[in-house]
C-alpha atoms as a PDB file:
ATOM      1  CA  UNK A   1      -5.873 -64.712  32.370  1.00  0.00           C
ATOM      2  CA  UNK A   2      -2.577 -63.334  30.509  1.00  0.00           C
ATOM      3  CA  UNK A   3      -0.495 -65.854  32.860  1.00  0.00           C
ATOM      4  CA  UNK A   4      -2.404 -69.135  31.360  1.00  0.00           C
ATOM      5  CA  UNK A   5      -1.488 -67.449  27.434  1.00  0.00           C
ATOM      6  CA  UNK A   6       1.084 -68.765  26.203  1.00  0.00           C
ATOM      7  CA  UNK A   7       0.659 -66.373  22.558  1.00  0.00           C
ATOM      8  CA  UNK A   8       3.911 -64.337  21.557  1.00  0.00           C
ATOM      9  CA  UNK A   9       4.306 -60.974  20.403  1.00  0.00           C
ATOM     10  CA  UNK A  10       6.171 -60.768  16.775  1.00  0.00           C
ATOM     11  CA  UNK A  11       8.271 -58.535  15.213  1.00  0.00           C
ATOM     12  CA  UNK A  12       7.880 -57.453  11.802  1.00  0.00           C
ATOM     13  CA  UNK A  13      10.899 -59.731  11.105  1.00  0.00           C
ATOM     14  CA  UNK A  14       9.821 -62.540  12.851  1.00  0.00           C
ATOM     15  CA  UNK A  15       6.465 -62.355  11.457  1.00  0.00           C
ATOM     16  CA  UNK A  16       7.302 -62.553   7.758  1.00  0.00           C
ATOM     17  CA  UNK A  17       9.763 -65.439   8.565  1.00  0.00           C
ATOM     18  CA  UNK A  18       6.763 -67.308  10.092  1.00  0.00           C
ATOM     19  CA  UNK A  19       4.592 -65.912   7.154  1.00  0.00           C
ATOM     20  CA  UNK A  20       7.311 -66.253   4.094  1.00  0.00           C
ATOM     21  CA  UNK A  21       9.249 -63.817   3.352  1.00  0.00           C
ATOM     22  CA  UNK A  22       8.686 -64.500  -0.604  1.00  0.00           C
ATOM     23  CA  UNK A  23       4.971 -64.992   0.162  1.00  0.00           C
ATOM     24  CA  UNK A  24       4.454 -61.049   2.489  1.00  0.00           C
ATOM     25  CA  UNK A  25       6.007 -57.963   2.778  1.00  0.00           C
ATOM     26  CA  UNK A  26       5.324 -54.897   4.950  1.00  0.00           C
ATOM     27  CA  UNK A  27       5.018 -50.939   3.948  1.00  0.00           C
ATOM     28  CA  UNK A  28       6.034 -49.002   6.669  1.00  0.00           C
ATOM     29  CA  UNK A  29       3.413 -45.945   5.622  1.00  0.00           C
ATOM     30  CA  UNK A  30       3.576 -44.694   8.885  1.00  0.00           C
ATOM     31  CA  UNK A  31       6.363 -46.451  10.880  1.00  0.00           C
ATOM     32  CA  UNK A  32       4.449 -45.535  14.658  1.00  0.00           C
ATOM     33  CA  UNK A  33       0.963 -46.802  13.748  1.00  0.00           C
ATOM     34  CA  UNK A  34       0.537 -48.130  10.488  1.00  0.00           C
ATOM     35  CA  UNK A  35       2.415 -51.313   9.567  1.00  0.00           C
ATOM     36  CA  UNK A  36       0.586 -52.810   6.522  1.00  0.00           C
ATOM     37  CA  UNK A  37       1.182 -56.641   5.542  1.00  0.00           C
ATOM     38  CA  UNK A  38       0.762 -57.447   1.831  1.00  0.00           C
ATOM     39  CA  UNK A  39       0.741 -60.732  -0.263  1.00  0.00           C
ATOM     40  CA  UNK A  40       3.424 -60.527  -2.748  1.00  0.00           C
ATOM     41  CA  UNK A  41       4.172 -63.139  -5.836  1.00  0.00           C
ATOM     42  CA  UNK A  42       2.734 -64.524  -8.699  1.00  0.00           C
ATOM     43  CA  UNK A  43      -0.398 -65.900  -6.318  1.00  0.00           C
ATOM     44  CA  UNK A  44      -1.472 -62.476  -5.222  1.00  0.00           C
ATOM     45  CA  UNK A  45      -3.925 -61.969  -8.140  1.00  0.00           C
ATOM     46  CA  UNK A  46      -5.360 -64.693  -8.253  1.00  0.00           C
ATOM     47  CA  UNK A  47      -7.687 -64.447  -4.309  1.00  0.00           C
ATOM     48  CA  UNK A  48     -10.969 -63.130  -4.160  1.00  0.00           C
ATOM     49  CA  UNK A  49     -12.822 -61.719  -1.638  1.00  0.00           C
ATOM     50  CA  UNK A  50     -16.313 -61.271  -0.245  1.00  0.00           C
ATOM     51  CA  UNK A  51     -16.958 -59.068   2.751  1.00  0.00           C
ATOM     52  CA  UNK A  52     -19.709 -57.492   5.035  1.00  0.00           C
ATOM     53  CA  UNK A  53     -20.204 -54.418   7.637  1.00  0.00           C
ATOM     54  CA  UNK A  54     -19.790 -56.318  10.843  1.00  0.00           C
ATOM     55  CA  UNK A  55     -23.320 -55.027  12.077  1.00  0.00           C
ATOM     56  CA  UNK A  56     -23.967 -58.463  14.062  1.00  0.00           C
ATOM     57  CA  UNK A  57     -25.906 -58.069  17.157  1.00  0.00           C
ATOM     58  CA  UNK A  58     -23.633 -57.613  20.182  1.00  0.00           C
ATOM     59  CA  UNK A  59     -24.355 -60.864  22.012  1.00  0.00           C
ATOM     60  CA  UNK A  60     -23.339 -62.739  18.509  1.00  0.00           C
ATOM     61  CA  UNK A  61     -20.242 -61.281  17.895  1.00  0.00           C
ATOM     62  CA  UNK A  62     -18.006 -64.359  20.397  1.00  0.00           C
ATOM     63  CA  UNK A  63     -19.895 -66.535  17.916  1.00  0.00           C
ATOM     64  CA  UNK A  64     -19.091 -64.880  14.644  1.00  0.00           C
ATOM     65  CA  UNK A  65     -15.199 -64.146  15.475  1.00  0.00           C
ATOM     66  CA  UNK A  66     -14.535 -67.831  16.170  1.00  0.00           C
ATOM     67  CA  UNK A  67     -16.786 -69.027  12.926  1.00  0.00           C
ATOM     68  CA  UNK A  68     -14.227 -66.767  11.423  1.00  0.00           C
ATOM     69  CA  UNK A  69     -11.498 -68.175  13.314  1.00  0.00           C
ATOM     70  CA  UNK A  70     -12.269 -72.096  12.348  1.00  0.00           C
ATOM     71  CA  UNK A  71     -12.560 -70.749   8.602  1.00  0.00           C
ATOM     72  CA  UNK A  72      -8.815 -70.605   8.561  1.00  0.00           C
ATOM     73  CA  UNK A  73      -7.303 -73.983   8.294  1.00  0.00           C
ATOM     74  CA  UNK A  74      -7.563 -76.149  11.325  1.00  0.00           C
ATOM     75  CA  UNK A  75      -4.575 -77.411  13.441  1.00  0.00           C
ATOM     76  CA  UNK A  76      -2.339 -74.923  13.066  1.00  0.00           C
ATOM     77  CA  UNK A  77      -1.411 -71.839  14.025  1.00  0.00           C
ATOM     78  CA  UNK A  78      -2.815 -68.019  13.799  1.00  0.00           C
ATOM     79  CA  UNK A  79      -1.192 -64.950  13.483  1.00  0.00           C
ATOM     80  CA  UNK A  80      -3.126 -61.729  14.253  1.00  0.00           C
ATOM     81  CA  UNK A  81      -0.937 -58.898  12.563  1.00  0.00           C
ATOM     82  CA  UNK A  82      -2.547 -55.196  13.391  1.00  0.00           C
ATOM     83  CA  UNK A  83      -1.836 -52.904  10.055  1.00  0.00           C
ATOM     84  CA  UNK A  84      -2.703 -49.791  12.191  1.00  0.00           C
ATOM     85  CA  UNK A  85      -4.064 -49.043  15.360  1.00  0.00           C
ATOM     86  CA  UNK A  86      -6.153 -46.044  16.519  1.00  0.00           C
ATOM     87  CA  UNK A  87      -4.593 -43.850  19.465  1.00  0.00           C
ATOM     88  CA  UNK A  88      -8.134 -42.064  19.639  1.00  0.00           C
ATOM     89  CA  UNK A  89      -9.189 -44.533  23.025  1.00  0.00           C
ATOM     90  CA  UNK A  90      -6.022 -45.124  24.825  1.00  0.00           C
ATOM     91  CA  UNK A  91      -8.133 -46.926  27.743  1.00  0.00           C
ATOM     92  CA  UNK A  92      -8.657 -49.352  24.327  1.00  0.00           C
ATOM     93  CA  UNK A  93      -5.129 -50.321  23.368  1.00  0.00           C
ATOM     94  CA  UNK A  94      -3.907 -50.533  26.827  1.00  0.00           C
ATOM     95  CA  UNK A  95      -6.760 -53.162  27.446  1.00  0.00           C
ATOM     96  CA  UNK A  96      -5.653 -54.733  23.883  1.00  0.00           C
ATOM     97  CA  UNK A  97      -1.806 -54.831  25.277  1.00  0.00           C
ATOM     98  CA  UNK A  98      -2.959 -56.160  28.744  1.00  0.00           C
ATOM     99  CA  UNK A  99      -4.786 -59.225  27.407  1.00  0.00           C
ATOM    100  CA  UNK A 100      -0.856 -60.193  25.139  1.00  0.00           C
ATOM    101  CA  UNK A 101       0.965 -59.339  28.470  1.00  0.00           C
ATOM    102  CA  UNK A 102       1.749 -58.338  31.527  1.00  0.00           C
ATOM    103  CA  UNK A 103       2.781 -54.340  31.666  1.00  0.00           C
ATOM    104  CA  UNK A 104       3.730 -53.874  27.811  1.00  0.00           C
ATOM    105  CA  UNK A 105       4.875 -50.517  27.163  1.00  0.00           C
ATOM    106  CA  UNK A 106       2.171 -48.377  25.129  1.00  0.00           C
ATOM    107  CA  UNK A 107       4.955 -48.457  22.006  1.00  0.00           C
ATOM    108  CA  UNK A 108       4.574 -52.528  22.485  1.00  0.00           C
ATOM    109  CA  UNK A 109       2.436 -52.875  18.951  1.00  0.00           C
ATOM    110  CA  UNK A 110       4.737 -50.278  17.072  1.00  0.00           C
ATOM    111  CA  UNK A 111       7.836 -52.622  17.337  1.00  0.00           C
ATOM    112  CA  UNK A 112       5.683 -56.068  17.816  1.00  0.00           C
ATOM    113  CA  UNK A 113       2.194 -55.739  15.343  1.00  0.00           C
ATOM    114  CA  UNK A 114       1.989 -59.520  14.804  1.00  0.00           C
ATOM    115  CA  UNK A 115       0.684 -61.774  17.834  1.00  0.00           C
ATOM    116  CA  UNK A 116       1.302 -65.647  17.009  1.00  0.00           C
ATOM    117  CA  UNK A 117      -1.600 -68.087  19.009  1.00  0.00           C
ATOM    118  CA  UNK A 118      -0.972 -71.577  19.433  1.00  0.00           C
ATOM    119  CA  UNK A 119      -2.686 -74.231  17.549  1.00  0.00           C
ATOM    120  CA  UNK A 120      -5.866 -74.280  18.421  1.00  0.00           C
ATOM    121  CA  UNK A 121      -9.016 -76.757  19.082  1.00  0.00           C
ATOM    122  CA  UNK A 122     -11.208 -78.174  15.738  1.00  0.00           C
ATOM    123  CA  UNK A 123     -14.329 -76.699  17.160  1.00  0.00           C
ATOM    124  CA  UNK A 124     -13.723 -73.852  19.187  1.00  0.00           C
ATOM    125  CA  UNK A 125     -17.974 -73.581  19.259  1.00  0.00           C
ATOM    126  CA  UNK A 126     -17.575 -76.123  21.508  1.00  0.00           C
ATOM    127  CA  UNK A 127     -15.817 -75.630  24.983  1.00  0.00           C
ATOM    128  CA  UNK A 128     -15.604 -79.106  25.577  1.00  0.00           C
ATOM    129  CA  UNK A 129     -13.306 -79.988  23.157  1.00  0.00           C
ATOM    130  CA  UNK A 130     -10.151 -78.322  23.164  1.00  0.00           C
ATOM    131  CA  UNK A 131      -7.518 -78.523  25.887  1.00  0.00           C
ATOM    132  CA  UNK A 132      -8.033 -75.331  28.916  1.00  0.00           C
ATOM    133  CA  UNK A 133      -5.477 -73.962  27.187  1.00  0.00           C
ATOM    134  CA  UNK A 134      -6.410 -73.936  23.416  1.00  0.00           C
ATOM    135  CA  UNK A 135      -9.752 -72.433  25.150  1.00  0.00           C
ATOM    136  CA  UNK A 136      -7.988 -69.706  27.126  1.00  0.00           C
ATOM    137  CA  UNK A 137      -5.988 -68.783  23.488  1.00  0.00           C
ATOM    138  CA  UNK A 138      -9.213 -68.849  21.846  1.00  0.00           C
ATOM    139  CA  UNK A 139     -10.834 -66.529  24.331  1.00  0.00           C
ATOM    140  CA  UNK A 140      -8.337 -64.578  24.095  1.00  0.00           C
ATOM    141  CA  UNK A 141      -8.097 -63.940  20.279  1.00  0.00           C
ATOM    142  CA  UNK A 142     -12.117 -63.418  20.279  1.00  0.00           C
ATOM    143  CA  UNK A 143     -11.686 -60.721  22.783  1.00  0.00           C
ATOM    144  CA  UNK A 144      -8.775 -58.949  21.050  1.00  0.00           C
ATOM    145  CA  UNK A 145     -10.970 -59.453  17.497  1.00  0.00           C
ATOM    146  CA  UNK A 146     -14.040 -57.424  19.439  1.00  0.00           C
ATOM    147  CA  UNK A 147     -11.291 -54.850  20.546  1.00  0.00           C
ATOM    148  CA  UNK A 148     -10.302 -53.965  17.432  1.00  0.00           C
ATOM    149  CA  UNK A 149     -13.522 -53.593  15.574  1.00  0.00           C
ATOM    150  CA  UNK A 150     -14.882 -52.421  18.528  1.00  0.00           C
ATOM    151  CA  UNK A 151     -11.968 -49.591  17.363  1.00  0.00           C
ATOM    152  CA  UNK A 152     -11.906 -50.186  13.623  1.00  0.00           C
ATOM    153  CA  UNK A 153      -8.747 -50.991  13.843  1.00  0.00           C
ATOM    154  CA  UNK A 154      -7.528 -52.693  10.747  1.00  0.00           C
ATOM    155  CA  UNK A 155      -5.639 -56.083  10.592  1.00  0.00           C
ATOM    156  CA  UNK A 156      -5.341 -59.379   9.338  1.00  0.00           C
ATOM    157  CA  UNK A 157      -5.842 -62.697  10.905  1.00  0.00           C
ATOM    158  CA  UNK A 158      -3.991 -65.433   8.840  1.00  0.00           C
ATOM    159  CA  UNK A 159      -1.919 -68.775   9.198  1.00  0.00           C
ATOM    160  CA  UNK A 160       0.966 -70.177   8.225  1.00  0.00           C
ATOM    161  CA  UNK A 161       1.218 -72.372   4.627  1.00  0.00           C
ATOM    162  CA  UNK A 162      -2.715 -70.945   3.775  1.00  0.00           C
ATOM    163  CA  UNK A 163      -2.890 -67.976   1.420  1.00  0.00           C
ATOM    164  CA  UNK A 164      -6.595 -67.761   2.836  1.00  0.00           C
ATOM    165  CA  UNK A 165      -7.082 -64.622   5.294  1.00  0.00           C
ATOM    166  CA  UNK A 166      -9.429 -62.811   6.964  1.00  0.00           C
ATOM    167  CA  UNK A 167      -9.130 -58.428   7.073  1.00  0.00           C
ATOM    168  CA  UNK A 168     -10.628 -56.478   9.145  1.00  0.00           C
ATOM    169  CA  UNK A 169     -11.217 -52.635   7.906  1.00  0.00           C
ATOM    170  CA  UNK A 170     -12.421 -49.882   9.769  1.00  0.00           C
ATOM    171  CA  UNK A 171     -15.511 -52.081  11.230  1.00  0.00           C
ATOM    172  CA  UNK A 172     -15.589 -54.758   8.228  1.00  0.00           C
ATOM    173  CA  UNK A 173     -14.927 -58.025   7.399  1.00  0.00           C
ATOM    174  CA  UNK A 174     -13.360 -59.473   4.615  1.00  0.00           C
ATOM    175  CA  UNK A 175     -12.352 -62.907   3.579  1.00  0.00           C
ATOM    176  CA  UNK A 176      -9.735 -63.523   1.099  1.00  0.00           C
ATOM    177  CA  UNK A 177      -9.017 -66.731  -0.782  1.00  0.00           C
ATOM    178  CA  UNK A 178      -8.391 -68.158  -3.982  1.00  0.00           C
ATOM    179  CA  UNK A 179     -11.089 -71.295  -3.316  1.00  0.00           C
ATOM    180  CA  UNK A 180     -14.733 -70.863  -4.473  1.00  0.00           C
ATOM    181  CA  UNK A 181     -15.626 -73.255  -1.913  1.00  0.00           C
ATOM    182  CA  UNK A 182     -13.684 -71.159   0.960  1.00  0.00           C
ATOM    183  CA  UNK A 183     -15.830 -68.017   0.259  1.00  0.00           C
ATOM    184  CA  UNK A 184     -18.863 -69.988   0.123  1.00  0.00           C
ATOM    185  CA  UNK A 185     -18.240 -70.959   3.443  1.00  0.00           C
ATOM    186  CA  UNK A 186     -18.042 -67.536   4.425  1.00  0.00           C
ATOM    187  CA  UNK A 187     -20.785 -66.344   2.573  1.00  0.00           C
ATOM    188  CA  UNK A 188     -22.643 -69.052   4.424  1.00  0.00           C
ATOM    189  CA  UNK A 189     -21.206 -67.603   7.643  1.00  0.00           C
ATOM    190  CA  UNK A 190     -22.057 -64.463   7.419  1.00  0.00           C
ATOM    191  CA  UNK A 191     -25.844 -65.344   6.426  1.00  0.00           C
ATOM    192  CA  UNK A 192     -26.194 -67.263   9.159  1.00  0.00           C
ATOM    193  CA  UNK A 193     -25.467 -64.336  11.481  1.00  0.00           C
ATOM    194  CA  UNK A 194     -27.427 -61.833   9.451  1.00  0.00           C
ATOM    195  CA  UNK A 195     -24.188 -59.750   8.107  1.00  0.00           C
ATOM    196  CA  UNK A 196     -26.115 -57.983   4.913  1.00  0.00           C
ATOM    197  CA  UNK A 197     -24.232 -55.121   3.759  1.00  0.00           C
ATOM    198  CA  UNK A 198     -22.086 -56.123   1.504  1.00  0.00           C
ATOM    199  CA  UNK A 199     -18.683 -54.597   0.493  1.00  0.00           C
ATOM    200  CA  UNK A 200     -17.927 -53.294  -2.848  1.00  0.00           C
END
């Protein structure tokens, strides 16, 4: 599969000048596995979030990550940046690395955390309607998604000109935005796939 995906690995440089530099910024707390993105500006205040332990049954969880995926704006691109990875499961981050490329060395997501997909179908649900390779990408991001909460791994899942993201923390979901109507829609999601705990 990794030769049909045409995604890129990012560094932190290239990923805030895809992001906006005056719209992110990184804190290097711990400069070999934790790389955290941050909103910065006058904006930053004014999101909202509403989140849920990602305790969806197993066979669901393809179906929740690209509901979560299609809550981002449509058309454009997504950029999965990983604030820190878990060393714990190596077997786990080399499968993570083999799925972005071909024989990445195991520092890969140290220098790169940011992976940049391709615009991607309007209804990834259905596999009829995007192009083989918009469903490839989209496979591919699901899988990496189930990875790293498979891992709690933490990261973010955003897009380019939206200040709408989605987090993932240590086995949760959250969904930022500043919209009432955004995080209805995910409220809406995460009903419909039975996600009750709620996050404080």
């Amino acid at each position: 599969m990794a030769g049909l995906i045409e995604v890129k690995s990012l560094s932190i440089t290239d990923a805030l000048k895809y992001l906006g530099e005056d719209k992110y910024a990184v804190s290097l707390e711990n400069a070999w596995y934790r790389r955290l993105l941050y909103r910065i500006g006058d904006s930053e205040d004014e999101s909202r979030r509403i989140g849920r332990f990602l305790d969806a049954h197993p066979f669901q969880l393809t179906y929740v990550f690209l509901s979560m995926v299609e809550w981002l704006p449509k058309n454009t691109h997504r950029l999965l940046w990983i604030d820190h990875f878990a060393d714990g499961f190596p077997s786990q981050k080399n499968h993570f690395l083999n799925i972005i490329g071909d024989n990445l060395a195991s520092d890969h997501l140290v220098e790169n955390p940011a992976i940049l997909f391709g615009p991607l179908s309007d209804d990834l649900e259905d596999q009829l309607a995007g192009t083989p390779q918009q469903n490839v990408e989209a496979e591919a991001l699901v899988t990496l998604c189930i990875l790293l909460s498979v891992g709690q791994w933490d990261a973010k899942l955003l897009s380019c000109g939206s200040t709408d993201y989605v987090e993932f923390w240590e086995g949760n979901l959250l969904f930022y935005s500043e919209s009432t109507e955004a995080l209805n829609r995910a409220a809406e999601m995460f009903d419909f796939y039975d996600l009750k705990t709620p996050l404080a």
